[in-house]
C-alpha atoms as a PDB file:
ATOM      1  CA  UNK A   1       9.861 -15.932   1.434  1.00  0.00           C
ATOM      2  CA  UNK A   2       6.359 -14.754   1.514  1.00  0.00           C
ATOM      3  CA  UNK A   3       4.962 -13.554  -1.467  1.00  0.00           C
ATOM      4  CA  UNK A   4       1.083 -13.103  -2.635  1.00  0.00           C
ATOM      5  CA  UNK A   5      -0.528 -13.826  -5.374  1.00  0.00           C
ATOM      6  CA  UNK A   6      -3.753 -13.268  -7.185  1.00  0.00           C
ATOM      7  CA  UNK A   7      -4.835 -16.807  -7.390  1.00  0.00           C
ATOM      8  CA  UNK A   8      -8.840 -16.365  -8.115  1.00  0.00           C
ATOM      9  CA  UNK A   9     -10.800 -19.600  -9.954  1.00  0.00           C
ATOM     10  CA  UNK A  10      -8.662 -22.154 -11.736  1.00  0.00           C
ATOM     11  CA  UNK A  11      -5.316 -20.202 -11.037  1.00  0.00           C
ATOM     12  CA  UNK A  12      -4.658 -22.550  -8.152  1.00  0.00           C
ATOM     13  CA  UNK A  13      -4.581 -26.061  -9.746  1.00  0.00           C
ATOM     14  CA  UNK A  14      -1.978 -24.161 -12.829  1.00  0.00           C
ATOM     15  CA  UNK A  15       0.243 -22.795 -10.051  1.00  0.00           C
ATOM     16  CA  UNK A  16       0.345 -26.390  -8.088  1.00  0.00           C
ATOM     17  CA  UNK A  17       0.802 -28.124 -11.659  1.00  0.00           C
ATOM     18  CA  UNK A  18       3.510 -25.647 -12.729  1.00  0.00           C
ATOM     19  CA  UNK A  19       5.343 -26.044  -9.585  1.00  0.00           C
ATOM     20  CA  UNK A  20       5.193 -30.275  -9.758  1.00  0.00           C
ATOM     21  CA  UNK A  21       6.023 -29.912 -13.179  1.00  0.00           C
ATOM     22  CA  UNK A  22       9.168 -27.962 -12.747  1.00  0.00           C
ATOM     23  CA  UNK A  23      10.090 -29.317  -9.364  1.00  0.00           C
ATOM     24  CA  UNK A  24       9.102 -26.068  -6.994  1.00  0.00           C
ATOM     25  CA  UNK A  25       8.425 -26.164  -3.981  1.00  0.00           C
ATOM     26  CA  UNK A  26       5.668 -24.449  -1.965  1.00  0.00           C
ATOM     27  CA  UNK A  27       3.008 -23.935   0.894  1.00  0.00           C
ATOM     28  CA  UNK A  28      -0.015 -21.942   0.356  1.00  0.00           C
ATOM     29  CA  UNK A  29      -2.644 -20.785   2.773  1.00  0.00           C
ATOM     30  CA  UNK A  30      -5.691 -22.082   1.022  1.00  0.00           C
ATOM     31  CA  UNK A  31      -7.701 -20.728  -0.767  1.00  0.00           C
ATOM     32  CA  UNK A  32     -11.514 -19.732  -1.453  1.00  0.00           C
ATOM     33  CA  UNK A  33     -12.972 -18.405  -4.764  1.00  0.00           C
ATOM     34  CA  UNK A  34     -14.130 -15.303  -2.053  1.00  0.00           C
ATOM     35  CA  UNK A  35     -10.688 -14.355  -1.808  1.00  0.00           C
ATOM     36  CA  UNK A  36      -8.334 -14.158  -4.661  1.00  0.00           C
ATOM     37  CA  UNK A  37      -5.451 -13.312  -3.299  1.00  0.00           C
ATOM     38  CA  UNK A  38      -3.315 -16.524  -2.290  1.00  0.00           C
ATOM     39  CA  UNK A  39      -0.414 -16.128   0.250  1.00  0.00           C
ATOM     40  CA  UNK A  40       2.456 -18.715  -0.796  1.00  0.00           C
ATOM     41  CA  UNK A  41       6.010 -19.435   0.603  1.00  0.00           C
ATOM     42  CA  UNK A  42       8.414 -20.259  -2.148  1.00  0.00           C
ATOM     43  CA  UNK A  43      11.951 -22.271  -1.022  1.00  0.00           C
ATOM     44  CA  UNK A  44      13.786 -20.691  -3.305  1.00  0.00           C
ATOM     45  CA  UNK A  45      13.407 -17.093  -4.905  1.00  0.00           C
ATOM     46  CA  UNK A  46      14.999 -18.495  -8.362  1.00  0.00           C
ATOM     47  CA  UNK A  47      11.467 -20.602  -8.488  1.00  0.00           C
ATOM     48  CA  UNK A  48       9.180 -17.264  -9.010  1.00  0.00           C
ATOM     49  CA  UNK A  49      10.760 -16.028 -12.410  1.00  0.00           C
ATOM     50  CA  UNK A  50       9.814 -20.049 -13.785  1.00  0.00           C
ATOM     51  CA  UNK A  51       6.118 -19.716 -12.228  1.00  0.00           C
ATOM     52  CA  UNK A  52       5.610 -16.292 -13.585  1.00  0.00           C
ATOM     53  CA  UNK A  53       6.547 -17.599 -17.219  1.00  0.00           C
ATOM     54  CA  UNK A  54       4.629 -20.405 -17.065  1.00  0.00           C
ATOM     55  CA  UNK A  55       1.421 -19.627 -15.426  1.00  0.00           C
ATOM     56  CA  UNK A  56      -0.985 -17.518 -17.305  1.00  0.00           C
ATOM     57  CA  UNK A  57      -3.946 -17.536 -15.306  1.00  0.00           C
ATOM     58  CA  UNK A  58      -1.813 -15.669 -12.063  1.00  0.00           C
ATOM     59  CA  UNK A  59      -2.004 -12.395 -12.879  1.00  0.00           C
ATOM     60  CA  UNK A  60       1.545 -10.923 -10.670  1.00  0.00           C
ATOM     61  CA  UNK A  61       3.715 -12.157  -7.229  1.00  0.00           C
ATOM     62  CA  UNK A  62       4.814  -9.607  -5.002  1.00  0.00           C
ATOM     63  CA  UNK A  63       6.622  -9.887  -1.811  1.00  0.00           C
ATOM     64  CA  UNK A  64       4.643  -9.241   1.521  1.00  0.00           C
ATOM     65  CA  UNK A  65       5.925  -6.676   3.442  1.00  0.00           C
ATOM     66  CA  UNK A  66       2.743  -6.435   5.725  1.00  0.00           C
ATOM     67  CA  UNK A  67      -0.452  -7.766   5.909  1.00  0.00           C
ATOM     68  CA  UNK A  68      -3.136  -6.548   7.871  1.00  0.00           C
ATOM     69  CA  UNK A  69      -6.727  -5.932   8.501  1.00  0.00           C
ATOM     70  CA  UNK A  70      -7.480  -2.282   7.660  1.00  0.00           C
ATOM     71  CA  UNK A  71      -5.855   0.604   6.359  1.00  0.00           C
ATOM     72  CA  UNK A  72      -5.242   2.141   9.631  1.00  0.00           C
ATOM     73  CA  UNK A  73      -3.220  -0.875  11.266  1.00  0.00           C
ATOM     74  CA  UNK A  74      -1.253  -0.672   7.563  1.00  0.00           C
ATOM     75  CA  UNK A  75      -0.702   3.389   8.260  1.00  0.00           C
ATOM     76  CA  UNK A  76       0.726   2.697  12.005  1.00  0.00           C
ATOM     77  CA  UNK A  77       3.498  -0.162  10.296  1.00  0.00           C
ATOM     78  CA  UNK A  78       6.720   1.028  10.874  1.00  0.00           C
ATOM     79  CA  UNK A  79       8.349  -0.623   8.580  1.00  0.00           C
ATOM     80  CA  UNK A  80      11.572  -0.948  10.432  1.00  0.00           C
ATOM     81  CA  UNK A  81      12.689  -3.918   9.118  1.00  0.00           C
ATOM     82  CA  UNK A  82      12.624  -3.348   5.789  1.00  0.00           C
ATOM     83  CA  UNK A  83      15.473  -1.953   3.931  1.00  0.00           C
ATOM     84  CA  UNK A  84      14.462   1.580   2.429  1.00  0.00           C
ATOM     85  CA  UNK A  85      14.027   0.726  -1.661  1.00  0.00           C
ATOM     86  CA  UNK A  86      16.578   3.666  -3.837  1.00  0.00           C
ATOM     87  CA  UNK A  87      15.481   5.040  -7.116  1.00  0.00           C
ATOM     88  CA  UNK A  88      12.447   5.680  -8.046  1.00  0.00           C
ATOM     89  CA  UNK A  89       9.027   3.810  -7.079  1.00  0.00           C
ATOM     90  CA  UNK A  90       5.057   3.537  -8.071  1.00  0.00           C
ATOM     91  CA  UNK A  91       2.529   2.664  -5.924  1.00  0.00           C
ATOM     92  CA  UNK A  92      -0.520   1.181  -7.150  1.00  0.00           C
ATOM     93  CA  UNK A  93      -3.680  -0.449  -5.558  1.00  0.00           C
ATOM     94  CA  UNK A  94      -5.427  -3.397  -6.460  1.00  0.00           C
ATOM     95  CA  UNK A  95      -8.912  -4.382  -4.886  1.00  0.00           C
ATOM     96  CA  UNK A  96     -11.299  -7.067  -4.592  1.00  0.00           C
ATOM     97  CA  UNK A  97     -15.038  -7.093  -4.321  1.00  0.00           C
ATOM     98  CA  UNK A  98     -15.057  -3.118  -4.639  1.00  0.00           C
ATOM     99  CA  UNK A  99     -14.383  -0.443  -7.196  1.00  0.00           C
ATOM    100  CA  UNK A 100     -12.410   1.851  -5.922  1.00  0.00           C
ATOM    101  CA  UNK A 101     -12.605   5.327  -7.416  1.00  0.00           C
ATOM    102  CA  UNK A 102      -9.426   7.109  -8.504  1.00  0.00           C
ATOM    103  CA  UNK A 103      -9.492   9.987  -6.306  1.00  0.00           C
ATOM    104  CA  UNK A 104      -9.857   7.377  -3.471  1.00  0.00           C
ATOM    105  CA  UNK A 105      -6.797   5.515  -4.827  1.00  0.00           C
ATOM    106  CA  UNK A 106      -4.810   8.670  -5.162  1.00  0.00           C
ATOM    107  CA  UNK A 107      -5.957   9.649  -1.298  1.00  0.00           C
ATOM    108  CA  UNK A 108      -5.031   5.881  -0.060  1.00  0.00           C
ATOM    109  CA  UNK A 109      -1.546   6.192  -2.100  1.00  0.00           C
ATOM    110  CA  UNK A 110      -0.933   9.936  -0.817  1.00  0.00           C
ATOM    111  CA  UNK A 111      -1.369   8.181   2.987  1.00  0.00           C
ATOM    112  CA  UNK A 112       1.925   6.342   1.985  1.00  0.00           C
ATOM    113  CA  UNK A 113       4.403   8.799   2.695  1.00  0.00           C
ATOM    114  CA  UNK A 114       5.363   6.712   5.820  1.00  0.00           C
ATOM    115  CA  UNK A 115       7.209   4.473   3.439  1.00  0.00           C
ATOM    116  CA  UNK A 116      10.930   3.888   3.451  1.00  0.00           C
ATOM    117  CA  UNK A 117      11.217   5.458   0.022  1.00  0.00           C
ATOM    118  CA  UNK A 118      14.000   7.588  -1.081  1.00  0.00           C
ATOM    119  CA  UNK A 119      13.348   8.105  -4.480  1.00  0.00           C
ATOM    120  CA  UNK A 120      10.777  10.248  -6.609  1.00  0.00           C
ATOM    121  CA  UNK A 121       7.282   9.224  -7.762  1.00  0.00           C
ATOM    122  CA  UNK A 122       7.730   7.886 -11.289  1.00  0.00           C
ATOM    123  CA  UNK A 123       4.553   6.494 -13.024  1.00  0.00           C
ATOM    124  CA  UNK A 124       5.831   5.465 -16.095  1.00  0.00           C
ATOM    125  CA  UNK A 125       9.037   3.385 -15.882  1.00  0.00           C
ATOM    126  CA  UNK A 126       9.708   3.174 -11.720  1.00  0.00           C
ATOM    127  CA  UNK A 127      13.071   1.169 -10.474  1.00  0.00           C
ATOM    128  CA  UNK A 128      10.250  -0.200  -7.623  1.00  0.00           C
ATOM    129  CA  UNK A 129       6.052  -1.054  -7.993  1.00  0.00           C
ATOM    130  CA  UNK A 130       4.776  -1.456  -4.551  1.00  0.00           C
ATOM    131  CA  UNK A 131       1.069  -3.109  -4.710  1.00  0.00           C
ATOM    132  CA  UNK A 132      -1.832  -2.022  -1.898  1.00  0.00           C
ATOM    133  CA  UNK A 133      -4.193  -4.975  -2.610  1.00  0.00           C
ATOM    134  CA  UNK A 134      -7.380  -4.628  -0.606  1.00  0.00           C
ATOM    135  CA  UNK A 135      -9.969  -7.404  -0.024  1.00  0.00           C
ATOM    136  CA  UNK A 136     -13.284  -6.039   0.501  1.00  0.00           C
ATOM    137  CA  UNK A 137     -16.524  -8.055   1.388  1.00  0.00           C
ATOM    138  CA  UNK A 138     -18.717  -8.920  -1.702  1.00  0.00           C
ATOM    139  CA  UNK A 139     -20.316  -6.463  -3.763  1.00  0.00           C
ATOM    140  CA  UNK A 140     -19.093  -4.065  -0.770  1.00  0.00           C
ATOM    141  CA  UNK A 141     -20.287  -0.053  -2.129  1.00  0.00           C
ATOM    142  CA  UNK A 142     -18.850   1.527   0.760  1.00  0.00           C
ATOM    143  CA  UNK A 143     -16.655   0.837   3.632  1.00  0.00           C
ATOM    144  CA  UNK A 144     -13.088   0.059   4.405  1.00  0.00           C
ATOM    145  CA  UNK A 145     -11.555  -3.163   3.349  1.00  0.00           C
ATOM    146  CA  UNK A 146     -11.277  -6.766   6.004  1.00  0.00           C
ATOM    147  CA  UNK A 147      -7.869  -7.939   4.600  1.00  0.00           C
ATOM    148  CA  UNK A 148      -4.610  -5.506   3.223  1.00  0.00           C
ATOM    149  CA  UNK A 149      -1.594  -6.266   1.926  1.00  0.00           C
ATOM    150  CA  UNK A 150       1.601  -4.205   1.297  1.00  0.00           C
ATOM    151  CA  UNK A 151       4.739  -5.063  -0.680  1.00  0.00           C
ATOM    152  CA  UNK A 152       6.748  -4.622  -3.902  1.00  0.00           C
ATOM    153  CA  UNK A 153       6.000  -6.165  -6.937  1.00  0.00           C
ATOM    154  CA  UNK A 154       8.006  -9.042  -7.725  1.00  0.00           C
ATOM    155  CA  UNK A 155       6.801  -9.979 -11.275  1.00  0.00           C
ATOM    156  CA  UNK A 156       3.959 -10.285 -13.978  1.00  0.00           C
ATOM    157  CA  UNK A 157       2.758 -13.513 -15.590  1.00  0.00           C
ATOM    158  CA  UNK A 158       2.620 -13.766 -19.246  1.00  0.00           C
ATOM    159  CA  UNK A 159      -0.705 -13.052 -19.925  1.00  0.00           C
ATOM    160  CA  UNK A 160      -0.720 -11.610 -23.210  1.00  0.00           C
ATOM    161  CA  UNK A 161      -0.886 -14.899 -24.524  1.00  0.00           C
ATOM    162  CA  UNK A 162      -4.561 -15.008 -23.165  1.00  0.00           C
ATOM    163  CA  UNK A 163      -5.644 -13.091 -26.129  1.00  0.00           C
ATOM    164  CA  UNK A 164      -2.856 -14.738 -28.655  1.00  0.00           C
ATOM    165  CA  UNK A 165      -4.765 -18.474 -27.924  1.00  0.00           C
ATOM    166  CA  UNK A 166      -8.731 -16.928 -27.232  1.00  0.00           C
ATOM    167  CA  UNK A 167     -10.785 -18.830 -29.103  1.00  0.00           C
ATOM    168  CA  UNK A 168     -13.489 -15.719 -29.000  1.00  0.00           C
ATOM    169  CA  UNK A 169     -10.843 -12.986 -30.487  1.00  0.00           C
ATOM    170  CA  UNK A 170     -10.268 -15.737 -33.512  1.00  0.00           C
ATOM    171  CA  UNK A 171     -11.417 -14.282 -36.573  1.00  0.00           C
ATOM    172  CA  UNK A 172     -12.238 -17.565 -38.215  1.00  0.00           C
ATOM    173  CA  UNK A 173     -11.930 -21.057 -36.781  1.00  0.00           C
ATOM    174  CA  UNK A 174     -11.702 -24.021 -39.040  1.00  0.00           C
ATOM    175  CA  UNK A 175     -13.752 -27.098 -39.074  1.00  0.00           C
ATOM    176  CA  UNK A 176     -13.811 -30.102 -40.674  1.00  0.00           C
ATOM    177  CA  UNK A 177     -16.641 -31.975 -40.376  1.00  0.00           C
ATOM    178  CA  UNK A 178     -17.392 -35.857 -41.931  1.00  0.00           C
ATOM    179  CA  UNK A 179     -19.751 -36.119 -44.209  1.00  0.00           C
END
């Protein structure tokens, strides 16, 4: 199984320690601190809820349904083999190298309605998160993005310990220092 994750900086060597640690098994594609997203194959889908509780510097996985180079080749997907997702769903876009502006976002996310969703919209507590993450050249202002990818969320890392261990959000820090 496919699934992407957002692997920018030092995320790489915790995911490959995590995985030796715990005895997981899986291939990446490489990976470049000019593109944070990192495509890995993991043998067994039992593996992901272990990497997503102990990595902290991942930020999600989610399954790749397509991956492409524009927005256009992503709108002409059919989709057909993917089974259509029941309940409700949430679509949100991620992006790299570019701020995208929410009216933007909402027009991307409105260009969805290809998708084999059954369900309503629900923005607050959906059955189903589908991610649009878009790679865009560096410090890109305009323009459309070189890399897309398109699937459902599959987790969240535990990053709210980030801010339980920063040493800068520490009130006071405690030293003892020979004299």
């Amino acid at each position: 199984k496919s699934s992407g994750i957002n692997a920018e900086y030092g995320r790489l060597p915790e995911l490959l320690t995590v995985c030796e640690i715990n005895g997981i098994e899986i291939t990446h594609d490489g990976y470049t601190n000019e593109h944070p997203f990192l495509i890995i194959s993991v043998s067994r889908d039992q593996d992901i809820p272990t990497i997503l509780n102990r990595c902290v510097m991942v930020q999600f996985i989610m399954e790749i349904w397509e991956q492409c180079e524009s927005r256009q080749a992503l709108c002409a997907t059919k989709f057909e083999e993917v089974d259509p997702l029941p309940g409700s769903f949430n679509i949100l876009l991620h992006s790299f190298g570019r701020k995208v502006a929410m009216k933007e976002k909402i027009d991307i996310i409105e260009d969805m309605e290809y998708l084999p969703l059954t369900g309503d919209v629900n923005c607050s507590n959906p059955d189903h998160v589908l991610y649009i993450c878009e790679n865009y050249k560096p410090k890109a202002k305009l323009g459309e993005p070189y890399q897309v990818y398109f699937g459902p969320l599959v987790g969240r890392s535990n990053r709210a310990v980030i801010d339980k261990f920063s040493v800068k959000k520490t009130n006071s820090i405690s030293v003892e220092l020979p004299m």
